[in-house]
N, C-alpha and C. Protein backbone atom coordinates (compact mmCIF):
# COMPACT_ATOMS: atom_id res chain seq x y z
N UNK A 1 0.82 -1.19 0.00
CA UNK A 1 0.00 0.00 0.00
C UNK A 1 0.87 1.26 0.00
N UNK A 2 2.00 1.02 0.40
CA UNK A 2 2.84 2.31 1.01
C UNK A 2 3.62 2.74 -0.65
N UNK A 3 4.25 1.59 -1.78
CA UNK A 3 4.33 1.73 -2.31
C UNK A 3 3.33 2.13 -3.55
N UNK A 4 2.11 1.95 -3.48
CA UNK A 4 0.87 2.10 -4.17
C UNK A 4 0.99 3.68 -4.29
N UNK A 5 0.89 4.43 -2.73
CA UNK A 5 0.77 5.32 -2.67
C UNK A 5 1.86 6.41 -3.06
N UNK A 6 3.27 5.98 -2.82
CA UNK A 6 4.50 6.34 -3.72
C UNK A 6 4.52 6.73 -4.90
N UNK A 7 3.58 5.56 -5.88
CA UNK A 7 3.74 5.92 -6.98
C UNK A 7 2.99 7.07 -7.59
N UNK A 8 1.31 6.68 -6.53
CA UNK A 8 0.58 8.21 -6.99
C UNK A 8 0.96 9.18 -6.78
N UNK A 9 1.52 9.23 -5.73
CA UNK A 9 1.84 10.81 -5.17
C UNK A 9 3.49 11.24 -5.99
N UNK A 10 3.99 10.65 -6.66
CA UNK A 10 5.16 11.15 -7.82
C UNK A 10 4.11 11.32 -8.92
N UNK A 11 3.12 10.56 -9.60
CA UNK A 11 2.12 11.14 -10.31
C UNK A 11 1.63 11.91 -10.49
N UNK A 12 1.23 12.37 -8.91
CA UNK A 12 0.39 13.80 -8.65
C UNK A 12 -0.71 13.38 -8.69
N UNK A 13 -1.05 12.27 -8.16
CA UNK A 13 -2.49 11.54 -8.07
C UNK A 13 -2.32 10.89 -6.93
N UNK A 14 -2.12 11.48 -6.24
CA UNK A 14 -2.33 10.99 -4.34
C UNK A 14 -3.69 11.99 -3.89
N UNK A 15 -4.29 11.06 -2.90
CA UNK A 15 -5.72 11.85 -2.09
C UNK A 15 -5.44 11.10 -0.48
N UNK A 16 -6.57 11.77 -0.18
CA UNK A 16 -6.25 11.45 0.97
C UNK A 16 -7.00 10.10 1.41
N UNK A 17 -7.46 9.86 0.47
CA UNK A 17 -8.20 8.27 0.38
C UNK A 17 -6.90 7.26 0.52
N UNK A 18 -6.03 7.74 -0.31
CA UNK A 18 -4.72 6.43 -0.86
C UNK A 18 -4.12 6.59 0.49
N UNK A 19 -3.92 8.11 0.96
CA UNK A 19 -2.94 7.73 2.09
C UNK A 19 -4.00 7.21 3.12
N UNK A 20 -4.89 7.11 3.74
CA UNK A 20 -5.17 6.19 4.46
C UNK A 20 -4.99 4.67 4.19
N UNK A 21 -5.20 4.52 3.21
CA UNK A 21 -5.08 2.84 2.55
C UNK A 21 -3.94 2.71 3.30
N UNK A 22 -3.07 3.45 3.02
CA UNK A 22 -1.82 2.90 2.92
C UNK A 22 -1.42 3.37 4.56
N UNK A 23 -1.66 4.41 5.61
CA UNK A 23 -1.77 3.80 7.01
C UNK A 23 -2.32 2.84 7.72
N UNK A 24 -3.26 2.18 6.54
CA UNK A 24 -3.99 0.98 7.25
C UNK A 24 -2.95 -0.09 6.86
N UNK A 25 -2.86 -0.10 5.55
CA UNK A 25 -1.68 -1.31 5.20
C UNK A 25 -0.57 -1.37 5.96
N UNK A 26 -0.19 -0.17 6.38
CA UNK A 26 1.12 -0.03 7.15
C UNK A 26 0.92 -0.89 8.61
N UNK A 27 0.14 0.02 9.27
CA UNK A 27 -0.63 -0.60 10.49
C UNK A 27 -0.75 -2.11 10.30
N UNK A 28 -0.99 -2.44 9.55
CA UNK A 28 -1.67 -4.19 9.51
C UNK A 28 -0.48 -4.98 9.27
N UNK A 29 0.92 -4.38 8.55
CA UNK A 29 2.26 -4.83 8.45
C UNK A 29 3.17 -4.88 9.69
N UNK A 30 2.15 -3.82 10.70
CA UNK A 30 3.22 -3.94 11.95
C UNK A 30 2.94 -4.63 12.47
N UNK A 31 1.11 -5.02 12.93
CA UNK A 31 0.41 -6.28 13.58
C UNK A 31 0.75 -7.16 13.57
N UNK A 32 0.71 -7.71 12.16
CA UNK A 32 1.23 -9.00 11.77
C UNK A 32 2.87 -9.60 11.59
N UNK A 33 3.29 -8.45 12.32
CA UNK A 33 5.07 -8.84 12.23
C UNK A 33 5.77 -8.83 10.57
N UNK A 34 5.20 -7.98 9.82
CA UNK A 34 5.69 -8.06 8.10
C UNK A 34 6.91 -7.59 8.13
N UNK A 35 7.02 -6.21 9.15
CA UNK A 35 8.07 -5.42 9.09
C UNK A 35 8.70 -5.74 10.09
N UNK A 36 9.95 -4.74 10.89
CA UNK A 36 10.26 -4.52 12.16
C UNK A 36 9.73 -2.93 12.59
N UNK A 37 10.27 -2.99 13.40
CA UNK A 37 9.99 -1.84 14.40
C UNK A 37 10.62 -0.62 14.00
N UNK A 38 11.76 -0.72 13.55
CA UNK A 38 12.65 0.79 13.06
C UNK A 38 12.21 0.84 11.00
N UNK A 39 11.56 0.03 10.88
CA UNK A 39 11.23 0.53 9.31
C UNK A 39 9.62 0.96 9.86
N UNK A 40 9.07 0.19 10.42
CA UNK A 40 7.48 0.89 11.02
C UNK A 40 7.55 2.34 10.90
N UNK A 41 8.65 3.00 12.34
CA UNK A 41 8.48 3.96 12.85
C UNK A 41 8.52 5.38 11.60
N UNK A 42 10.13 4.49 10.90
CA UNK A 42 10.30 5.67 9.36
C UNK A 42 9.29 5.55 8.83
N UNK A 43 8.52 4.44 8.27
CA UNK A 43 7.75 4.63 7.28
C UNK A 43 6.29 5.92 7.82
N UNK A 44 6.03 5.85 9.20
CA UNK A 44 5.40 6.09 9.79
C UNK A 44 5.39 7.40 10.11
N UNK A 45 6.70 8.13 10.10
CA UNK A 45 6.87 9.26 9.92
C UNK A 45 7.23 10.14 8.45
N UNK A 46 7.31 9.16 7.21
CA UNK A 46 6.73 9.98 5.91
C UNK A 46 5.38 10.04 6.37
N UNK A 47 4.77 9.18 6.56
CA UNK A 47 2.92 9.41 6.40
C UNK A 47 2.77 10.37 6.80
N UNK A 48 3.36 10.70 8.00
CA UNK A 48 2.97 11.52 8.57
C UNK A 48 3.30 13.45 8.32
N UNK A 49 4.15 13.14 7.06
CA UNK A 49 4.71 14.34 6.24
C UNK A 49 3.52 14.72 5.32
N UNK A 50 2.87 13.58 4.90
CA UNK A 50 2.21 13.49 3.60
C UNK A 50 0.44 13.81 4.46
N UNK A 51 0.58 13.46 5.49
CA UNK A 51 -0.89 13.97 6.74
C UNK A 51 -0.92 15.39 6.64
N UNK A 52 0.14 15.82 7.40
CA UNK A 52 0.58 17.52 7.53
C UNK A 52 0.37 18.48 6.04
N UNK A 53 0.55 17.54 5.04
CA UNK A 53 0.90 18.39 3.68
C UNK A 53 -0.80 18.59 3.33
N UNK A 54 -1.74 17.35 3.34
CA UNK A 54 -3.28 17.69 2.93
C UNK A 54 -3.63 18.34 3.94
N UNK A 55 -3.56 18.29 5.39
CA UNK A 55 -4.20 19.09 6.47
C UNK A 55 -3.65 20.65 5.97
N UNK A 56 -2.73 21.04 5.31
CA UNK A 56 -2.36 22.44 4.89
C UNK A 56 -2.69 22.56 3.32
N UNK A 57 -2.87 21.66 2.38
CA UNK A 57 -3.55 21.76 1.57
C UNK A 57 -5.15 22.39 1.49
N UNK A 58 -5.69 22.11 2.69
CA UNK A 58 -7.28 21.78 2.80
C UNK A 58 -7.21 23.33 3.78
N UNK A 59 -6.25 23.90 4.00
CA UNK A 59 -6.37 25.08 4.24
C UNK A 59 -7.77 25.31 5.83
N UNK A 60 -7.39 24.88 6.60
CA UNK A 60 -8.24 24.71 7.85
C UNK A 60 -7.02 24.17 9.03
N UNK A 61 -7.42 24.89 10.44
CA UNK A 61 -7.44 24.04 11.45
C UNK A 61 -8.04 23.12 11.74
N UNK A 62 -8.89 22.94 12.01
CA UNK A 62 -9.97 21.84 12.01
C UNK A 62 -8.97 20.45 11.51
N UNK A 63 -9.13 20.68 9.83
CA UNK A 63 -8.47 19.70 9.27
C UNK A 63 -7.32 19.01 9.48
N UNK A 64 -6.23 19.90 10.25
CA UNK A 64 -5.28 19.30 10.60
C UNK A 64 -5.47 19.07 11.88
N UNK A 65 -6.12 19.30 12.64
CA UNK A 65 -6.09 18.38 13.99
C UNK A 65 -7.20 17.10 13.41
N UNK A 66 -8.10 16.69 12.55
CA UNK A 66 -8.50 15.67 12.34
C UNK A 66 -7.44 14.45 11.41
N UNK A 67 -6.94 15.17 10.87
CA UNK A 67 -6.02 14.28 10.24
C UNK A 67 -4.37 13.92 10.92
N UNK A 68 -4.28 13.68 11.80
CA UNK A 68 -2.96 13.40 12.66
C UNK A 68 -2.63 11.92 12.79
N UNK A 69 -1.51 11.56 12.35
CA UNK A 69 -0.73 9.96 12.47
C UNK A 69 -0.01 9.89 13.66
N UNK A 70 -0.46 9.39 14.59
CA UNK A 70 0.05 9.27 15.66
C UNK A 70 0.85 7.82 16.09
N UNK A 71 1.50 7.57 16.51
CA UNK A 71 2.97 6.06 17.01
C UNK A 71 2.44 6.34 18.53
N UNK A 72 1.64 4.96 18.57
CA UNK A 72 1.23 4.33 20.20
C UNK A 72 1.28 3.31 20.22
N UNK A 73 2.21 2.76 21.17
CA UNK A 73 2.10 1.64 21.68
C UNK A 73 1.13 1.26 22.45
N UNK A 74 0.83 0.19 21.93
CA UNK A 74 -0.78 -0.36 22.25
C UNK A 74 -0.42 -1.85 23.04
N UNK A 75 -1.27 -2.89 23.52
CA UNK A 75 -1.40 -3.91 23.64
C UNK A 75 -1.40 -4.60 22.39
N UNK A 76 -0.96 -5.60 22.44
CA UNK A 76 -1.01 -6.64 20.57
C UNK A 76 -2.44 -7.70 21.38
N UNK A 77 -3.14 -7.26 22.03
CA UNK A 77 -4.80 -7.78 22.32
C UNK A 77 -5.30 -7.58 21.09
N UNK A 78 -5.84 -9.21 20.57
CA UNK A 78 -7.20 -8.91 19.87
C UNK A 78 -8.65 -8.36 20.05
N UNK A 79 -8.88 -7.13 19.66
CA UNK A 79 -10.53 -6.54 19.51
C UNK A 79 -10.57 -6.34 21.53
N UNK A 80 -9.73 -6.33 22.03
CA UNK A 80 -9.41 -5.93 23.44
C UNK A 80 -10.27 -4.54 24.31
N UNK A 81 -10.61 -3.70 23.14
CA UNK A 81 -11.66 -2.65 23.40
C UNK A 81 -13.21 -3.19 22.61
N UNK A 82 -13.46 -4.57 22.50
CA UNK A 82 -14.40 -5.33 22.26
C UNK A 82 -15.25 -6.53 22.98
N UNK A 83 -14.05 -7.09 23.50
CA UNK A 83 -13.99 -8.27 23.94
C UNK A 83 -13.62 -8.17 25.69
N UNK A 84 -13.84 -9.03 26.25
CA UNK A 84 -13.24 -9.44 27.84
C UNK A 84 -11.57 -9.42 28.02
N UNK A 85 -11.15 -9.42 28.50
CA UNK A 85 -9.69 -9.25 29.07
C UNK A 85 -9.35 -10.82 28.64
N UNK A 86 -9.87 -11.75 29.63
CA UNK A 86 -10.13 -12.80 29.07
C UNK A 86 -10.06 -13.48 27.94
N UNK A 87 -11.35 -13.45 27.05
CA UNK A 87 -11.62 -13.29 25.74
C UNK A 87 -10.29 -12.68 24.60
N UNK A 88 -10.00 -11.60 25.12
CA UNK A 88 -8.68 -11.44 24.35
C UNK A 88 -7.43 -11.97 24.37
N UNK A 89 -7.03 -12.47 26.28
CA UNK A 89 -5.89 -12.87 25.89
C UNK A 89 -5.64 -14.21 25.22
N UNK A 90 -7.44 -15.00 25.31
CA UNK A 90 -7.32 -16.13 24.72
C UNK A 90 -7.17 -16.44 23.08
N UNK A 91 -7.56 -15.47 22.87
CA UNK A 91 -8.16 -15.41 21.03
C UNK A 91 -6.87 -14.46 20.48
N UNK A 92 -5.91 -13.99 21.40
CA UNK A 92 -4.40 -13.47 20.31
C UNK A 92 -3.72 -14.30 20.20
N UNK A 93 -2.82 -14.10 18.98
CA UNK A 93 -2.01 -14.96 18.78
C UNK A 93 -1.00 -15.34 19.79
N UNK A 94 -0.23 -14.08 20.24
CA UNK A 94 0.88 -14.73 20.75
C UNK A 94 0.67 -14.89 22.23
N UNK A 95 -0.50 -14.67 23.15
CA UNK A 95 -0.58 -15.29 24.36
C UNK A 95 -1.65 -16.56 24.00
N UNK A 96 -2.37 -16.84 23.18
CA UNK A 96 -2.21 -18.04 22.63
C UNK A 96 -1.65 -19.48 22.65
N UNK A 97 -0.76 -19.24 22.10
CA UNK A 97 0.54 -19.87 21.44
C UNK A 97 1.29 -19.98 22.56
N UNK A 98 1.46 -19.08 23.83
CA UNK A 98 2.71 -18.65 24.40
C UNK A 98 2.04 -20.05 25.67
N UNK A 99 0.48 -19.47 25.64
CA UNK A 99 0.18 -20.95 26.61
C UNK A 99 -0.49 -21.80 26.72
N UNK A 100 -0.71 -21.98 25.01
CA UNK A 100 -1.41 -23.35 24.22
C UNK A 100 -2.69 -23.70 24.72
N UNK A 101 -3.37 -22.67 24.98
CA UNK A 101 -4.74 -22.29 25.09
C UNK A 101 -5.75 -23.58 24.84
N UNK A 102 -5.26 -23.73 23.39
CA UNK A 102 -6.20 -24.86 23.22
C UNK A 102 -5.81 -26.63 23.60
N UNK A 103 -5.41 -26.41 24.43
CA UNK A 103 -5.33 -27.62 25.40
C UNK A 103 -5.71 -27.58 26.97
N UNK A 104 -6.08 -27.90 27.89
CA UNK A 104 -6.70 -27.62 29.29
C UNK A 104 -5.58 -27.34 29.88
N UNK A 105 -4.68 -27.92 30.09
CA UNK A 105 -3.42 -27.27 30.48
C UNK A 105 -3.10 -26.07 30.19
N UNK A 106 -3.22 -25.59 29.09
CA UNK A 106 -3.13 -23.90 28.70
C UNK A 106 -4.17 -23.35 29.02
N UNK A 107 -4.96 -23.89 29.53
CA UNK A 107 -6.39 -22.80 29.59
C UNK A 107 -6.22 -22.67 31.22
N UNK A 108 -5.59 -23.59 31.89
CA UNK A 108 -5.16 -23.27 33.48
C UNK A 108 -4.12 -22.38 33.85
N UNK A 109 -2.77 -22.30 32.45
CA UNK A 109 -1.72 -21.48 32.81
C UNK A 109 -2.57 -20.10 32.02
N UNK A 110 -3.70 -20.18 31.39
CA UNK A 110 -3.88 -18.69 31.49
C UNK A 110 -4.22 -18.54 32.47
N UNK A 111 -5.31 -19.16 33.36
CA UNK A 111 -6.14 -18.55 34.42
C UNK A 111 -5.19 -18.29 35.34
N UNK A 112 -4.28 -19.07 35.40
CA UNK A 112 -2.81 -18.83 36.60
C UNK A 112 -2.33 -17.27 36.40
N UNK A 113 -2.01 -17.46 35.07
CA UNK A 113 -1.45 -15.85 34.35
C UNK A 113 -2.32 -14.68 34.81
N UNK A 114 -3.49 -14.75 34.47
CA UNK A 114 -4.97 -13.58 35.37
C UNK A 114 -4.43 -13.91 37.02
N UNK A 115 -4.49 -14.67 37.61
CA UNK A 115 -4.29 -14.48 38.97
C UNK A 115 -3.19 -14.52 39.36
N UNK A 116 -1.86 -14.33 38.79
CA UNK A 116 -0.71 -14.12 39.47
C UNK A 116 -0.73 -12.59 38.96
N UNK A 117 -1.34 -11.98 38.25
CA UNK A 117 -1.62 -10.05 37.92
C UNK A 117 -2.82 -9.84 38.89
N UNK A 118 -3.15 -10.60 39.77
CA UNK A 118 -4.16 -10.03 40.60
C UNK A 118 -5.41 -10.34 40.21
N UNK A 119 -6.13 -10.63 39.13
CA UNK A 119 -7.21 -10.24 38.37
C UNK A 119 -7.97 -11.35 38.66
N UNK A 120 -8.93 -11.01 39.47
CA UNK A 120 -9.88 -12.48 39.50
C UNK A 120 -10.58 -12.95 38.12
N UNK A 121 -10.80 -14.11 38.04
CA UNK A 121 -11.53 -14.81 37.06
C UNK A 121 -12.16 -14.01 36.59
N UNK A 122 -13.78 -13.78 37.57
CA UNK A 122 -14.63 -12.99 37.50
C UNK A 122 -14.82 -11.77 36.49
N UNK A 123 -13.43 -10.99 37.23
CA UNK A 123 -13.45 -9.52 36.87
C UNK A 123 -12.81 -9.77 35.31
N UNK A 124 -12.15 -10.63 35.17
CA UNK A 124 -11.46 -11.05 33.68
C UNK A 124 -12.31 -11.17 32.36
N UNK A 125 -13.43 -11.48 33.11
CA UNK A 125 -14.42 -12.26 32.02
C UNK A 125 -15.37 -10.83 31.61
N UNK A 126 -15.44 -9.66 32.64
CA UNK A 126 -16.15 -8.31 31.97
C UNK A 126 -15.61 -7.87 30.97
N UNK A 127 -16.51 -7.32 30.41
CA UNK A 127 -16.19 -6.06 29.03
C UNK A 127 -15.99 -4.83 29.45
């Protein structure tokens, strides 16, 4: 996507449609481990050249505080502002994997994992 958008915008056919595509593609390359962490951050800060340039194109404040690319470190929780605490750490990949969930034995070293952070069952399982 990042290159998609490269090519339009040497064209002179970049919008601000493409560059989102292509923060989402970016975004979804960091999720999924495509990239590392120090090509993320660069790539992450052109976008964020090419954000600044339509928010002053479009000639508004407004516009440029709606259009801002921001670098947060987040939780790698799936749908985590969706789902139970619980629910998420079971259904991501890498706490998952990390305690083989889908065997009963992993489904005890999660519950171990919630209660050695304090977190009762209970309170684990709210949204």
């Amino acid at each position: 996507s990042l290159l998609v958008f490269d090519l339009a915008w040497k064209m002179s056919k970049d919008s601000p449609d493409l560059l989102w595509y292509a923060i989402v593609g970016l975004a979804d390359h960091n999720v999924h481990g495509c990239i590392d962490s120090e090509k993320y951050v660069t790539d992450t800060v052109r976008l964020q050249d090419h954000v600044l340039r339509f928010a002053k194109s479009e000639n508004g404040i407004g516009a440029l505080n709606a259009r801002k690319v921001t670098l947060e470190n987040d939780l790698r929780l799936t749908l985590y502002r969706h789902w139970s605490l619980y629910d998420s750490l079971y259904n991501s990949e890498y706490t998952a994997c990390k305690f083989r969930v889908w065997t009963v034995k992993g489904q005890k070293k999660l519950q171990e994992f919630l209660a050695d952070l304090g977190i009762p069952l209970s309170r684990s399982e709210e949204r």
